[in-house]
C-alpha atoms as a PDB file:
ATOM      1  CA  UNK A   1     -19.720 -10.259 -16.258  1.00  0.00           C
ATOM      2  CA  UNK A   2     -19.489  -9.482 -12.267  1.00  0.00           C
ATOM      3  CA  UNK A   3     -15.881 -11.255 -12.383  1.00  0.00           C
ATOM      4  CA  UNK A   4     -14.694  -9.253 -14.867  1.00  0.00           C
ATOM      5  CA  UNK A   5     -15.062  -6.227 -13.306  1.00  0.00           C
ATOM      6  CA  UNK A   6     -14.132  -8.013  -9.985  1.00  0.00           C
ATOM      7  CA  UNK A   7     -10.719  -8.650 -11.281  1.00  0.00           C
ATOM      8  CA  UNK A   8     -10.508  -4.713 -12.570  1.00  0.00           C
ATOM      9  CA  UNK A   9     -10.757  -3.783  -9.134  1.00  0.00           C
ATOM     10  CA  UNK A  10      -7.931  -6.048  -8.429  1.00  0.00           C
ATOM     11  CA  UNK A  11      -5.697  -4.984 -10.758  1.00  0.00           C
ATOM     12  CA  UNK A  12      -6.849  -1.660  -9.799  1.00  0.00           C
ATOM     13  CA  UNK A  13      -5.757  -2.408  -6.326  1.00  0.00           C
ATOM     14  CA  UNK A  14      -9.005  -1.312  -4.895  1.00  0.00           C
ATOM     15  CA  UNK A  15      -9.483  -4.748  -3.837  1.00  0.00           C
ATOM     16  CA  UNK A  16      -7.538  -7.843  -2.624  1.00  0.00           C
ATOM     17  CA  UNK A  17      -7.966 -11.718  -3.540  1.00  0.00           C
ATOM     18  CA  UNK A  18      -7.736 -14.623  -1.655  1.00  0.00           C
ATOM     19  CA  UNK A  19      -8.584 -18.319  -2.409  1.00  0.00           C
ATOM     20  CA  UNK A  20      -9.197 -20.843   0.067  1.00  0.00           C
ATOM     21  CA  UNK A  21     -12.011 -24.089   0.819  1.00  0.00           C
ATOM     22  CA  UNK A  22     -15.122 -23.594   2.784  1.00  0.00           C
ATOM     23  CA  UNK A  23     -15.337 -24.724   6.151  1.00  0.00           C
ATOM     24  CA  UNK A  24     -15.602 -28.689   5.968  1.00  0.00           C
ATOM     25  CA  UNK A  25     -14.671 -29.089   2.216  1.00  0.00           C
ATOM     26  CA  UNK A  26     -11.179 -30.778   2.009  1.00  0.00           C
ATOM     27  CA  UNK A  27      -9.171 -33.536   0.696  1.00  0.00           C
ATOM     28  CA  UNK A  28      -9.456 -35.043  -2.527  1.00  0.00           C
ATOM     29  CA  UNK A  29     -12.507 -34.166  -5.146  1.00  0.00           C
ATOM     30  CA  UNK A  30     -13.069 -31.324  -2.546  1.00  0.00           C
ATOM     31  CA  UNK A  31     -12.852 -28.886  -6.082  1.00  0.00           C
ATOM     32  CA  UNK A  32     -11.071 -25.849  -6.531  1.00  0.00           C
ATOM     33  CA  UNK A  33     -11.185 -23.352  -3.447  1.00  0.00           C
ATOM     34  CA  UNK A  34     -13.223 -20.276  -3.534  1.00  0.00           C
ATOM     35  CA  UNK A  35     -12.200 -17.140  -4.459  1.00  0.00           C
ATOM     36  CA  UNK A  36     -12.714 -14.335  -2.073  1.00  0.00           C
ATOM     37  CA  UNK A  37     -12.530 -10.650  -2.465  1.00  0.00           C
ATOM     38  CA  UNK A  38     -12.273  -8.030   0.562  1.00  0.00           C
ATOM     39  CA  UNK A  39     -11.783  -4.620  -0.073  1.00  0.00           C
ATOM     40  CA  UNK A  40      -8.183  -3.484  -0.123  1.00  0.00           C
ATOM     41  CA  UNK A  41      -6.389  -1.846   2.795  1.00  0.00           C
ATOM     42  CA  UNK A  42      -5.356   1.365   0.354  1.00  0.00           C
ATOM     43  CA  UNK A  43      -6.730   4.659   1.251  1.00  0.00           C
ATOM     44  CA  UNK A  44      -8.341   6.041  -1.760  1.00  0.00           C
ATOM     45  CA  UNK A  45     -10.333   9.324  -1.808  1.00  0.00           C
ATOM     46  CA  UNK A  46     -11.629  11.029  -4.903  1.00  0.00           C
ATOM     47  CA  UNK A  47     -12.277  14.455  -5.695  1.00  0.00           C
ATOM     48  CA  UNK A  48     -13.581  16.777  -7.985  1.00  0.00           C
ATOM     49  CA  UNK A  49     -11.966  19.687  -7.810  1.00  0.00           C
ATOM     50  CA  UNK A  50      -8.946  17.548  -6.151  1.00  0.00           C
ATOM     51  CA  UNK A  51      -8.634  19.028  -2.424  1.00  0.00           C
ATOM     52  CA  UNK A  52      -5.526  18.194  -0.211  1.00  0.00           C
ATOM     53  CA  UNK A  53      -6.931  17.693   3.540  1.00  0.00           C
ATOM     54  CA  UNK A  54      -4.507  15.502   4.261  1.00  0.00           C
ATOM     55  CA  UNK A  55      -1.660  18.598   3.768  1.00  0.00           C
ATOM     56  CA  UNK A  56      -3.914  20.760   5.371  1.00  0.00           C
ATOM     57  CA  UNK A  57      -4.431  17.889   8.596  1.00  0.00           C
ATOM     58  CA  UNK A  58      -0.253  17.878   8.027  1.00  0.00           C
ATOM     59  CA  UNK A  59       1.361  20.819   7.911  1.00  0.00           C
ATOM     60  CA  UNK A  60      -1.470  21.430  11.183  1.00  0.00           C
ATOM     61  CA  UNK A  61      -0.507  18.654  12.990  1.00  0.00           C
ATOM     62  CA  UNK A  62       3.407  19.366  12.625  1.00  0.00           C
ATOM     63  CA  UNK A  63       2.823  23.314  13.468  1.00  0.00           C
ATOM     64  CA  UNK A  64       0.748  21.624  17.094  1.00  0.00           C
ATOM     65  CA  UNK A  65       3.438  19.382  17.584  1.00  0.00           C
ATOM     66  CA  UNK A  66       6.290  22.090  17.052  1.00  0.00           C
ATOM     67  CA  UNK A  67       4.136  24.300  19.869  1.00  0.00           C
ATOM     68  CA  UNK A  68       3.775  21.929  22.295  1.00  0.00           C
ATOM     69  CA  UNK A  69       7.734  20.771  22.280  1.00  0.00           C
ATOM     70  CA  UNK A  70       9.004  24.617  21.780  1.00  0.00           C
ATOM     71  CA  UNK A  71       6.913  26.788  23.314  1.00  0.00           C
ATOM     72  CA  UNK A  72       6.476  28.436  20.185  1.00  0.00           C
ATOM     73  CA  UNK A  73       2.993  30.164  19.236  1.00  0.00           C
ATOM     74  CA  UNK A  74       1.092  28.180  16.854  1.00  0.00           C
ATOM     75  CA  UNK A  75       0.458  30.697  14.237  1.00  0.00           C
ATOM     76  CA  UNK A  76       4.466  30.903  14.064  1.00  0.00           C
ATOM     77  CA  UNK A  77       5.175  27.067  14.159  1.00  0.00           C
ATOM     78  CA  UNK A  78       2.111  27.026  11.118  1.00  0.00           C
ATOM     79  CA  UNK A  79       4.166  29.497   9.579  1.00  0.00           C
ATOM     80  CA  UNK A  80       7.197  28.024   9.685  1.00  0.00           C
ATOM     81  CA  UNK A  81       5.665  24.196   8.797  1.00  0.00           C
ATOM     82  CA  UNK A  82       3.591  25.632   5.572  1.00  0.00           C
ATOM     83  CA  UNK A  83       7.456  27.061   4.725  1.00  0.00           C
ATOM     84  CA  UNK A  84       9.125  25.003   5.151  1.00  0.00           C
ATOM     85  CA  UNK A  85       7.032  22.583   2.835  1.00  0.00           C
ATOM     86  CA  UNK A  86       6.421  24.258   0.471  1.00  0.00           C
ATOM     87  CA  UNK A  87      10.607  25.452   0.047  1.00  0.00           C
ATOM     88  CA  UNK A  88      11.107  21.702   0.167  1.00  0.00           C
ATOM     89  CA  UNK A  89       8.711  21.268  -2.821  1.00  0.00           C
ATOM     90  CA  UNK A  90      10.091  24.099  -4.836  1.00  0.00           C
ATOM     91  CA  UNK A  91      13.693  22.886  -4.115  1.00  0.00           C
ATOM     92  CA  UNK A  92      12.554  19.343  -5.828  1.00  0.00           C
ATOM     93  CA  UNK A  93      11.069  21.139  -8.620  1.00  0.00           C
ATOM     94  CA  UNK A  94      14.364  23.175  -8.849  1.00  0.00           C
ATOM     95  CA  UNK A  95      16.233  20.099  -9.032  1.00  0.00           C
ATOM     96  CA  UNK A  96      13.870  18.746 -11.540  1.00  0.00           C
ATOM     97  CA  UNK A  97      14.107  21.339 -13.654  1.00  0.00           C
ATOM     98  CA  UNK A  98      18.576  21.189 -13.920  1.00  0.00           C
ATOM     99  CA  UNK A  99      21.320  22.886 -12.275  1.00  0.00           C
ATOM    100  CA  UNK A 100      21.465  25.046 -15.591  1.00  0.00           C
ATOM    101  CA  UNK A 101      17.749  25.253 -16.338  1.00  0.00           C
ATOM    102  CA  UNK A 102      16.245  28.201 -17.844  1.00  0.00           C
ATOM    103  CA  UNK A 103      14.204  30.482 -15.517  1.00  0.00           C
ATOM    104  CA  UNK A 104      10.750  28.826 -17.808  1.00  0.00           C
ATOM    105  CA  UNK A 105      12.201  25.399 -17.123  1.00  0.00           C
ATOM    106  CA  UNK A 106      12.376  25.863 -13.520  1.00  0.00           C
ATOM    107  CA  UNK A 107       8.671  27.349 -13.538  1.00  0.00           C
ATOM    108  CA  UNK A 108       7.499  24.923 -15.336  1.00  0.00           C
ATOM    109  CA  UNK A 109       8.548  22.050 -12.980  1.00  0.00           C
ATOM    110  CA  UNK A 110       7.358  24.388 -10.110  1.00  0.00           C
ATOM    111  CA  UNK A 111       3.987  24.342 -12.048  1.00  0.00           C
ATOM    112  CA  UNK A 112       3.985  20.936 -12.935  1.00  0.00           C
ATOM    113  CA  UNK A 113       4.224  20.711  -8.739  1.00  0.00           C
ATOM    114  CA  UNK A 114       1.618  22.883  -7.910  1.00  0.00           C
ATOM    115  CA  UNK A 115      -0.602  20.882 -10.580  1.00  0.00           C
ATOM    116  CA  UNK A 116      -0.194  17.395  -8.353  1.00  0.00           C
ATOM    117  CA  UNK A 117      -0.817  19.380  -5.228  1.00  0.00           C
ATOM    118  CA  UNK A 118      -4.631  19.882  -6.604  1.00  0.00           C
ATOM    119  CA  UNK A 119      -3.615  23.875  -7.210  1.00  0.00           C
ATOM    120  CA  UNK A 120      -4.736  23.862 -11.213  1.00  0.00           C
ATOM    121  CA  UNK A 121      -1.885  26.891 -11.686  1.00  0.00           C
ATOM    122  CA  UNK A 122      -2.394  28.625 -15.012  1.00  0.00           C
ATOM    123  CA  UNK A 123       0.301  30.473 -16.463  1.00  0.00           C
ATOM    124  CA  UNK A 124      -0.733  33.925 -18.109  1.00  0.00           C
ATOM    125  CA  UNK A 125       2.268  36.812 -18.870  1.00  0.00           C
ATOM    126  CA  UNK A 126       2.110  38.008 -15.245  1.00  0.00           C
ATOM    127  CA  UNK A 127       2.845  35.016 -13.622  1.00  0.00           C
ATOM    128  CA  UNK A 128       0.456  31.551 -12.039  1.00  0.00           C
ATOM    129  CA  UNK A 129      -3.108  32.294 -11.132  1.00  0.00           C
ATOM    130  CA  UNK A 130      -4.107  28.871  -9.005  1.00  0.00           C
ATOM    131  CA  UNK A 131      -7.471  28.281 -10.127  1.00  0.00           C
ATOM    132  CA  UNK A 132      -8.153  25.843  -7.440  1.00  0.00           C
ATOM    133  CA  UNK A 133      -7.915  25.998  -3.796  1.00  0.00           C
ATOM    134  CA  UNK A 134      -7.335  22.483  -2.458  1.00  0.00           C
ATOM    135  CA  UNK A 135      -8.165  23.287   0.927  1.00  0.00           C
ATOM    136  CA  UNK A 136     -11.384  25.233  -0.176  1.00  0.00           C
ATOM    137  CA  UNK A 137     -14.055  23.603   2.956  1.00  0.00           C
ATOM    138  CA  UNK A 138     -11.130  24.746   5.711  1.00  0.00           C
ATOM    139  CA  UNK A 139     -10.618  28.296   4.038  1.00  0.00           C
ATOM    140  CA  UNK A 140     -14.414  28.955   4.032  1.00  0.00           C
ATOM    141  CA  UNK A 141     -14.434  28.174   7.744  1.00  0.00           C
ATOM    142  CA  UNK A 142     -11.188  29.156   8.966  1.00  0.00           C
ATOM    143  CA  UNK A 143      -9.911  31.925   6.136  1.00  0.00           C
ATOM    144  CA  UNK A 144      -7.382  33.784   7.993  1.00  0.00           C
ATOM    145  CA  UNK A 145      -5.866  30.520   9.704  1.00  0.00           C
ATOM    146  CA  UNK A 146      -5.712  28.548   6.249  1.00  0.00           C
ATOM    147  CA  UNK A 147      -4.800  31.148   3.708  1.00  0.00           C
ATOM    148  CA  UNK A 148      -1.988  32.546   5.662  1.00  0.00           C
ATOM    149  CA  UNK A 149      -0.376  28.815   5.845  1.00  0.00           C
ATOM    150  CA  UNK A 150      -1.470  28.480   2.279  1.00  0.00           C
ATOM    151  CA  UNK A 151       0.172  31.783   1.593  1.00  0.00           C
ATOM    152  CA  UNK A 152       3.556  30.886   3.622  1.00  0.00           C
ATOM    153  CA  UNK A 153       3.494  27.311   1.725  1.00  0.00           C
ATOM    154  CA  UNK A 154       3.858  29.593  -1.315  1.00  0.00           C
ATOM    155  CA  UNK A 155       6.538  32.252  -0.040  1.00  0.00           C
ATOM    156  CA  UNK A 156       8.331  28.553   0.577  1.00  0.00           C
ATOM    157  CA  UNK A 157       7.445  27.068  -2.507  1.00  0.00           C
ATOM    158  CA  UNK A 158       9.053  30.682  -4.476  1.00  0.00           C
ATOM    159  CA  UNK A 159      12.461  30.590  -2.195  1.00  0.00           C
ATOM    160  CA  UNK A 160      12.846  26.829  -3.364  1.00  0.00           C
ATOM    161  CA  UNK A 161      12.531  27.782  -6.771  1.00  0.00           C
ATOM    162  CA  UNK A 162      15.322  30.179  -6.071  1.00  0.00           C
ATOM    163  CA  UNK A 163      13.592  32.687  -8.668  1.00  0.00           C
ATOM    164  CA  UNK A 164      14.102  35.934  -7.977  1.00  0.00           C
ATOM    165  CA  UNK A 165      11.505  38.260  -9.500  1.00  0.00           C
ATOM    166  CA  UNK A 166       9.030  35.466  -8.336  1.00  0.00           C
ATOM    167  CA  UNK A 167       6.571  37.102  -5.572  1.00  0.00           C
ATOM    168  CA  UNK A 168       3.744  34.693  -4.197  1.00  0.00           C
ATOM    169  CA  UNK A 169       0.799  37.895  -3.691  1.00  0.00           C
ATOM    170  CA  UNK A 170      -2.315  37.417  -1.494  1.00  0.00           C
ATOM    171  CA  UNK A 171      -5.256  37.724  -3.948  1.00  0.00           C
ATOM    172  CA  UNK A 172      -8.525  36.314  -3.145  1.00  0.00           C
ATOM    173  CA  UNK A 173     -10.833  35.636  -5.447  1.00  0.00           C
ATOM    174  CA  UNK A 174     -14.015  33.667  -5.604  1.00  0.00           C
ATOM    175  CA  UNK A 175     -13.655  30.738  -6.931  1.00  0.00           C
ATOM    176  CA  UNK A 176      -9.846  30.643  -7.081  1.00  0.00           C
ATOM    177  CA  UNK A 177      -6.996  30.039  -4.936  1.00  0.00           C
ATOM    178  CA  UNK A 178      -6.444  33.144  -2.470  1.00  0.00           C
ATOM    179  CA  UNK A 179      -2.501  33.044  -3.549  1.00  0.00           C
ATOM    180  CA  UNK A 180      -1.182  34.700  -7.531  1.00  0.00           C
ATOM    181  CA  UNK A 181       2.242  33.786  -8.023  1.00  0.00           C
ATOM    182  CA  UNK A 182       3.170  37.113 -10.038  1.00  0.00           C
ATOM    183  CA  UNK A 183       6.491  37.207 -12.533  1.00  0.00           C
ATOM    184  CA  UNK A 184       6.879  40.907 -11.871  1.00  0.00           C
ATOM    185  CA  UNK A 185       6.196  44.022  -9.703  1.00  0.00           C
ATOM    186  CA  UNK A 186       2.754  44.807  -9.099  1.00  0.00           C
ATOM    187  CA  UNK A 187       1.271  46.633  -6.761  1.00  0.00           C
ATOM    188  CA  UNK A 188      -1.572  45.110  -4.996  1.00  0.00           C
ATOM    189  CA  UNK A 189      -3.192  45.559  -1.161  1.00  0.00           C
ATOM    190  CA  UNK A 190      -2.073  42.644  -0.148  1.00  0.00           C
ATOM    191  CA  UNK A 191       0.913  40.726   1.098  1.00  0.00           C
ATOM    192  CA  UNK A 192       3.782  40.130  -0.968  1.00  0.00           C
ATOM    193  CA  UNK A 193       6.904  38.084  -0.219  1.00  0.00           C
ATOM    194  CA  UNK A 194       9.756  37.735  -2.453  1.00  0.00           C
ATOM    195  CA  UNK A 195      12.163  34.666  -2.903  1.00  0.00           C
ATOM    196  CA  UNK A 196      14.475  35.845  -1.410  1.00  0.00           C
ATOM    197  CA  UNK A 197      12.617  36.024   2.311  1.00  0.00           C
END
């Protein structure tokens, strides 16, 4: 029973196989050699709801980076990092989506993006609510700091999807993600960037 599931986590990858003799046992009628399992060298991490640290630790660590070569403030090198990432995500999902797609087609794919970055979007007539914030730990601590990169990953994410009437809308909400990306004008309290910026 214990090598059947042994050999799941193989094929799983979550661990690695080796055969070999003991120490002392060679030569002929020695037997077969042992096998010998050692967990794998493959990062895993599980979550439920799926959080995305290791964008957050990113997009952080390229913003530091950026300051200390530049001279640029950090909250600006942030900005620009968390931008730039997420345009380069909505450009692929642009792509995705055709160089004729329909304006659902290319929100789909930018959903379907959002969905393996741990956001759980939901579309509704107004546009994506994100039901999940993936960085949820940092943004309790560190709100302001990790919902305005969240926030300028989005503005990115809208100007790669080249769709104009797109606006990614601070909207906190407990519980949910503290970015709504709205399909048309609305007037909220807080900040709102188009594609086009």
């Amino acid at each position: 029973m214990a090598k059947f599931h042994l050999d799941r986590l193989v094929a799983s990858g979550l661990l690695d196989v080796e055969y070999r003799r003991p120490p002392g046992r060679g030569g002929p009628g020695a037997g077969r050699p042992t096998k010998l399992y050692r967990r794998s060298a493959q990062a895993l991490e599980v979550s439920v709801p799926q959080r995305r640290y290791d964008l957050a630790g990113r997009l952080l660590a390229e913003a530091v980076t950026e300051a200390e070569r530049s001279g640029t403030p950090l909250a600006e090198a942030l900005s620009q990092a968390a931008h730039t990432a997420g345009f380069e995500l909505g450009r692929e999902a642009r792509r995705r989506a055709g160089p004729r797609a329909a304006r659902s087609a290319v929100l789909a794919e930018g959903q379907a993006s959002l969905e393996d970055q741990g956001f759980e979007p939901s579309l509704d007539s107004s546009g994506l609510t994100l039901r999940n914030c993936p960085f949820d730990v940092l943004a309790k601590g560190y709100t302001e700091l990790v919902c305005g990169m969240n926030f300028d990953f989005m503005r990115g994410l809208v100007a790669g999807l080249e769709l104009g009437n797109v606006t990614a809308q601070l909207e906190p909400r407990p519980g949910l993600c503290c970015v709504r990306l709205c399909t048309e004008d609305r007037k909220t309290g807080g900040r709102a960037a188009t594609a086009a910026s």
